[in-house]
Every structure is written in structure tokens, then in C-alpha cells.
Protein backbone atom coordinates (compact mmCIF):
# COMPACT_ATOMS: atom_id res chain seq x y z
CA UNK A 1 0.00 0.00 0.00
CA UNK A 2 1.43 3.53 -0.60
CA UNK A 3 0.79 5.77 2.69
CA UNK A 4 2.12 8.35 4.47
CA UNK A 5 1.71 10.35 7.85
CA UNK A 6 -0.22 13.63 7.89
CA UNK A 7 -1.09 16.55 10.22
CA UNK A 8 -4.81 17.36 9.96
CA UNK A 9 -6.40 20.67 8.86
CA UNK A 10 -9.55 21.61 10.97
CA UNK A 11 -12.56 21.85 8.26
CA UNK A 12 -13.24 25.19 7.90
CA UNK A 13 -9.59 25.74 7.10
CA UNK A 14 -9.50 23.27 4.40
CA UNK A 15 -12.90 24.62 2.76
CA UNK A 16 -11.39 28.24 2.73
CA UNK A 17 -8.59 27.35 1.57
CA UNK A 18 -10.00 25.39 -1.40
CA UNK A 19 -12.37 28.05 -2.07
CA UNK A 20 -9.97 30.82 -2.32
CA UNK A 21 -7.83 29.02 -4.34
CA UNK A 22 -8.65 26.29 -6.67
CA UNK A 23 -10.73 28.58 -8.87
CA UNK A 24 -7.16 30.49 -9.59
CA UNK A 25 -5.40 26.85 -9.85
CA UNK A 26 -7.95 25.98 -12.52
CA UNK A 27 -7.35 29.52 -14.26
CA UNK A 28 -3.99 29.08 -14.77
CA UNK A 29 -3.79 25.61 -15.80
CA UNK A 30 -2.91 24.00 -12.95
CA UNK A 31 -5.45 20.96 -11.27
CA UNK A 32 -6.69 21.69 -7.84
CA UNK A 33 -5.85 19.11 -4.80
CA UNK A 34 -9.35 18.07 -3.83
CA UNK A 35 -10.35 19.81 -0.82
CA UNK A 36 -10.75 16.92 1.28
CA UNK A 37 -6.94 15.96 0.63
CA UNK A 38 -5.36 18.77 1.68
CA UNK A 39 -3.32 18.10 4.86
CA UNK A 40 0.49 18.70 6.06
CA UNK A 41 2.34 15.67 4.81
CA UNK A 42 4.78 15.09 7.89
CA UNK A 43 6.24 11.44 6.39
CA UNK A 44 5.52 10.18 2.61
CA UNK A 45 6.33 6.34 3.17
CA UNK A 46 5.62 5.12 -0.17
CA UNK A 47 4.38 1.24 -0.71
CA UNK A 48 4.88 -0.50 2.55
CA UNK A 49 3.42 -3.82 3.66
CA UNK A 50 0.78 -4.51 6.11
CA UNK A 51 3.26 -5.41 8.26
CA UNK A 52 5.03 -2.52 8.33
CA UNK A 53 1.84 -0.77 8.80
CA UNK A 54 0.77 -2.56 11.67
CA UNK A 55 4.32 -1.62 12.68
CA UNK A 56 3.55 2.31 12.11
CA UNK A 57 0.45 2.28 13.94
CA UNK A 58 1.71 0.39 16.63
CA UNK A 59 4.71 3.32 16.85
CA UNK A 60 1.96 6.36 16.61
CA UNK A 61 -0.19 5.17 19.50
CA UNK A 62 3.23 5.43 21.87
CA UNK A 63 4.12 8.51 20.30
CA UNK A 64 3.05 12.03 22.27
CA UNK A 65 3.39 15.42 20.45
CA UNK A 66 1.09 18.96 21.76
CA UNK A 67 -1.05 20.58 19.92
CA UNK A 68 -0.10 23.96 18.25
CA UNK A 69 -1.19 26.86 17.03
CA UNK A 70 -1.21 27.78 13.35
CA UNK A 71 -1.80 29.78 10.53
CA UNK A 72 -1.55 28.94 6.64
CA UNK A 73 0.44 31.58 4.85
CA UNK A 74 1.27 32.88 0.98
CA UNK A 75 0.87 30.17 -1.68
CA UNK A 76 4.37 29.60 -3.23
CA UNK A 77 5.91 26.85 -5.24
CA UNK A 78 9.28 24.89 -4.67
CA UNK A 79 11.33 26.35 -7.69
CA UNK A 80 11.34 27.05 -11.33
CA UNK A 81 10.61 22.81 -11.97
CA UNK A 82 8.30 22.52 -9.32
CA UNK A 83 5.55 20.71 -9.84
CA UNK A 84 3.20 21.24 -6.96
CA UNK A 85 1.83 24.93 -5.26
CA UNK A 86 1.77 25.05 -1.80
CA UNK A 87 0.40 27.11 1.37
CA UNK A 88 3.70 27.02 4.60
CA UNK A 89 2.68 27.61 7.82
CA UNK A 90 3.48 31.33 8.75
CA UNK A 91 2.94 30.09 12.14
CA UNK A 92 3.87 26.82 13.63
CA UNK A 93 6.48 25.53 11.21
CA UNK A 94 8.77 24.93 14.37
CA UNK A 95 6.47 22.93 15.93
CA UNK A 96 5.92 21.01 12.71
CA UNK A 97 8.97 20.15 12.11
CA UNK A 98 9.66 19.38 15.60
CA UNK A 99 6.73 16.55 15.50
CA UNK A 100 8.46 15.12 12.11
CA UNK A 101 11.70 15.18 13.48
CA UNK A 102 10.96 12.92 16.11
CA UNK A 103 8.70 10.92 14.20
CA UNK A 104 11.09 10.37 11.37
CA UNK A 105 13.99 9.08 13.91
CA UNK A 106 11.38 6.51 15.49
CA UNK A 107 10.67 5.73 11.93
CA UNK A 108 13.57 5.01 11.02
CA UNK A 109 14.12 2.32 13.55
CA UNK A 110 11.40 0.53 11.24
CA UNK A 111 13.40 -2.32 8.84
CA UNK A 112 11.38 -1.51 5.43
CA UNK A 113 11.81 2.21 5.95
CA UNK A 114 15.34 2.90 6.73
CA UNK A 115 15.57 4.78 2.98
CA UNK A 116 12.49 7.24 3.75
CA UNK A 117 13.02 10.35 2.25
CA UNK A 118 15.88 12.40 4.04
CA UNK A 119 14.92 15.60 2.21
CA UNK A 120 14.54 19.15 4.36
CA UNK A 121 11.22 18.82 5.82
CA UNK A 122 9.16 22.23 4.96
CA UNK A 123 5.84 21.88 6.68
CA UNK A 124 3.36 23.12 3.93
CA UNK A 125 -0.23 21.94 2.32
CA UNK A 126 0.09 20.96 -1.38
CA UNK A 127 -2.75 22.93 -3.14
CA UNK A 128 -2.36 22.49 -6.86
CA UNK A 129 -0.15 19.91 -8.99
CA UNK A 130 0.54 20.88 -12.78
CA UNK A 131 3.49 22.26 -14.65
CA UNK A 132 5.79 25.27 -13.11
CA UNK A 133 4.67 27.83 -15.59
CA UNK A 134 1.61 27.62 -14.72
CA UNK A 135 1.77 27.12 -10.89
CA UNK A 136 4.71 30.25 -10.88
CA UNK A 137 1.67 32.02 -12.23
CA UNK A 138 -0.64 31.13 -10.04
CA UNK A 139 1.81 31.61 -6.54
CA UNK A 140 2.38 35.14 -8.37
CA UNK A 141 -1.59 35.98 -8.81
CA UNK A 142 -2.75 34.38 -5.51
CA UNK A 143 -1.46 37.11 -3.29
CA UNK A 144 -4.49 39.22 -4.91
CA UNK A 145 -7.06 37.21 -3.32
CA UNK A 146 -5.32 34.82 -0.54
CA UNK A 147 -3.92 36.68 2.24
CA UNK A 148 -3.71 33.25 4.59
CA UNK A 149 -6.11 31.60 7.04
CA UNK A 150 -6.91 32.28 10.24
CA UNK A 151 -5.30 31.02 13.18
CA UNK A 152 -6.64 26.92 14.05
CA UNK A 153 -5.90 24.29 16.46
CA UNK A 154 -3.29 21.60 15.10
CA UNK A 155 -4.54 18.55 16.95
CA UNK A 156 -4.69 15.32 15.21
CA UNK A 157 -2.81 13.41 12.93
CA UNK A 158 -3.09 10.78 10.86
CA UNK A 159 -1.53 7.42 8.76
CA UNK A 160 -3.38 7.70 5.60
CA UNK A 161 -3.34 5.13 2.67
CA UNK A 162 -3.47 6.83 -0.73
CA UNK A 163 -5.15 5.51 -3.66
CA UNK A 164 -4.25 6.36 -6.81
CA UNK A 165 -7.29 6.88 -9.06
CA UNK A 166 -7.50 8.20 -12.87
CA UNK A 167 -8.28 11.98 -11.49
CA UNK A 168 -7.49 12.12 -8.33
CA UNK A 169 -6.18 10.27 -5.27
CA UNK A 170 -8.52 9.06 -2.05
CA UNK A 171 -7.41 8.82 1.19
CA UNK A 172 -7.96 5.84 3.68
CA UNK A 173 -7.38 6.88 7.07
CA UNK A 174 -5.43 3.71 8.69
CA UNK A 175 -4.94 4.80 12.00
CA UNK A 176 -5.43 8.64 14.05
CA UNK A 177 -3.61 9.59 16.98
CA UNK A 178 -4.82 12.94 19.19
CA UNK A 179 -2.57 15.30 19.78
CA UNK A 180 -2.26 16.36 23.41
């Protein structure tokens, strides 16, 4: 199964977000996440056994992070071959990355993941996928009508299974853990 670990977006965020933005994504050629996808991606395991997901959930109900205090900011894109526009957290990104952090070293202790990703985490929410012209052009417009969300309550997260479909993918929620 391909799956990865998640912080969740309260509701209201996630439908603001979407609203503000996806009508711009679609304007300049680029396809909208669906709303109910968008999340901070804290781990992207790729295909991993049941095993090792039995594994991961097992390590997620030991593991204790607080909740924090955030607040989406400018949409922006990761370069001039990026494929993907994204929302960082203007507030929060510390305590993000802290929460990966740690979760990526007891992840690591896991045999079929030892060659997870070791990129520079950068705690954002993926809003639109498409080509970099037109996702430059959409960071560049977006500051017109998207000036960030309110402040919300991160307080869950979540080991998600992702299905790939012909559109778009859906997410299985394998196992949710409270943050305290």
C-alpha cells in the first residue's frame, strides 16, 4: 500500500482554503488538490506492507506530540521545476517540524523504511499539482485574493493510505492519533 503520515487541517480551514484558491489553480492551468486531501504531509512512506503498517500504527499510539497553534500563509511553489503549489505555515512551522523530526527518527528504527526520504522537511499543504509555468503564475496571482487563514488548532494526525485513481487520489485513514 502507498501511505504516508499527515497533520490534519480543521474543516473550515480546508474549505477556505480550497475556495480561495482552486478557482485560480484551474485559471492558470494548474489541477486543484481536492479539498478533502489537503493536509500537512509530515512522512511520505511510499508502498509499505501490512506489516510494516501494523508496525507504524503500533509506533503512533506510543508517540506524544502537543497541539499547536497555526496559521496557513502565501501560496508559493518549490522552484522554477516545481511541480506542486503550496500554502507554509506562517505560524507553527517549528512545531511542525519538531513533531516530524521525532517521528522520522522513530521511523527510522522501522526495517522496510530505513531509505524514507531524508529531504529538508518544509511543513506546507500541497494545493495544486501541474506544470511550473503555470503554478509560478498562479503563486504570483494568488497574493491578490489569498492573504492566509486564520489562526486553528493543530490537533490530530493521521496514517493515511493513498489511492491512486485516474483523477485524483482518495485517502484511507489507517490509524489517528490525538494530539495532546
Amino acid at each position: 500500500m502507498r501511505a504516508f503520515i499527515a497533520l490534519c487541517i480543521p474543516e473550515q480551514i480546508r474549505k477556505s482554503l480550497y475556495a480561495e484558491l482552486s478557482g485560480l489553480a484551474i485559471r492558470c492551468g494548474a489541477k486543484p488538490i481536492p479539498e478533502q486531501n489537503l493536509h500537512i504531509t509530515l512522512e511520505f512512506l511510499g508502498d509499505i506492507s501490512e506489516d510494516t503498517a501494523n508496525t507504524v500504527s503500533s509506533l503512533m499510539k506510543s508517540f506524544e506530540a502537543s497541539s499547536f497553534e497555526a496559521k496557513l500563509g502565501p501560496v508559493s511553489t518549490f522552484g522554477n521545476k516545481s511541480s506542486v503549489a503550496f500554502v507554509g505555515l506562517e505560524k507553527g512551522a517549528e512545531d511542525a517540524a519538531s513533531i516530524q523530526e521525532r517521528l522520522h527518527s522513530g521511523l527510522l528504527n522501522v526495517t522496510e523504511l530505513l531509505d524514507i526520504d531524508k529531504r529538508v522537511f518544509v511543513p506546507h499543504v500541497s494545493i495544486a499539482r501541474g506544470q511550473s509555468k503555470s503554478l509560478n503564475k498562479m503563486a504570483e496571482l494568488s497574493s491578490k485574493c489569498w492573504k492566509g487563514s486564520e489562526l486553528f488548532i493543530v490537533n490530530r494526525m493521521e496514517f493515511k493510505k493513498s489511492i491512486l485513481g485516474k483523477s485524483s487520489a482518495a485517502y484511507e485513514t489507517i490509524f489517528e492519533k490525538e494530539l495532546l
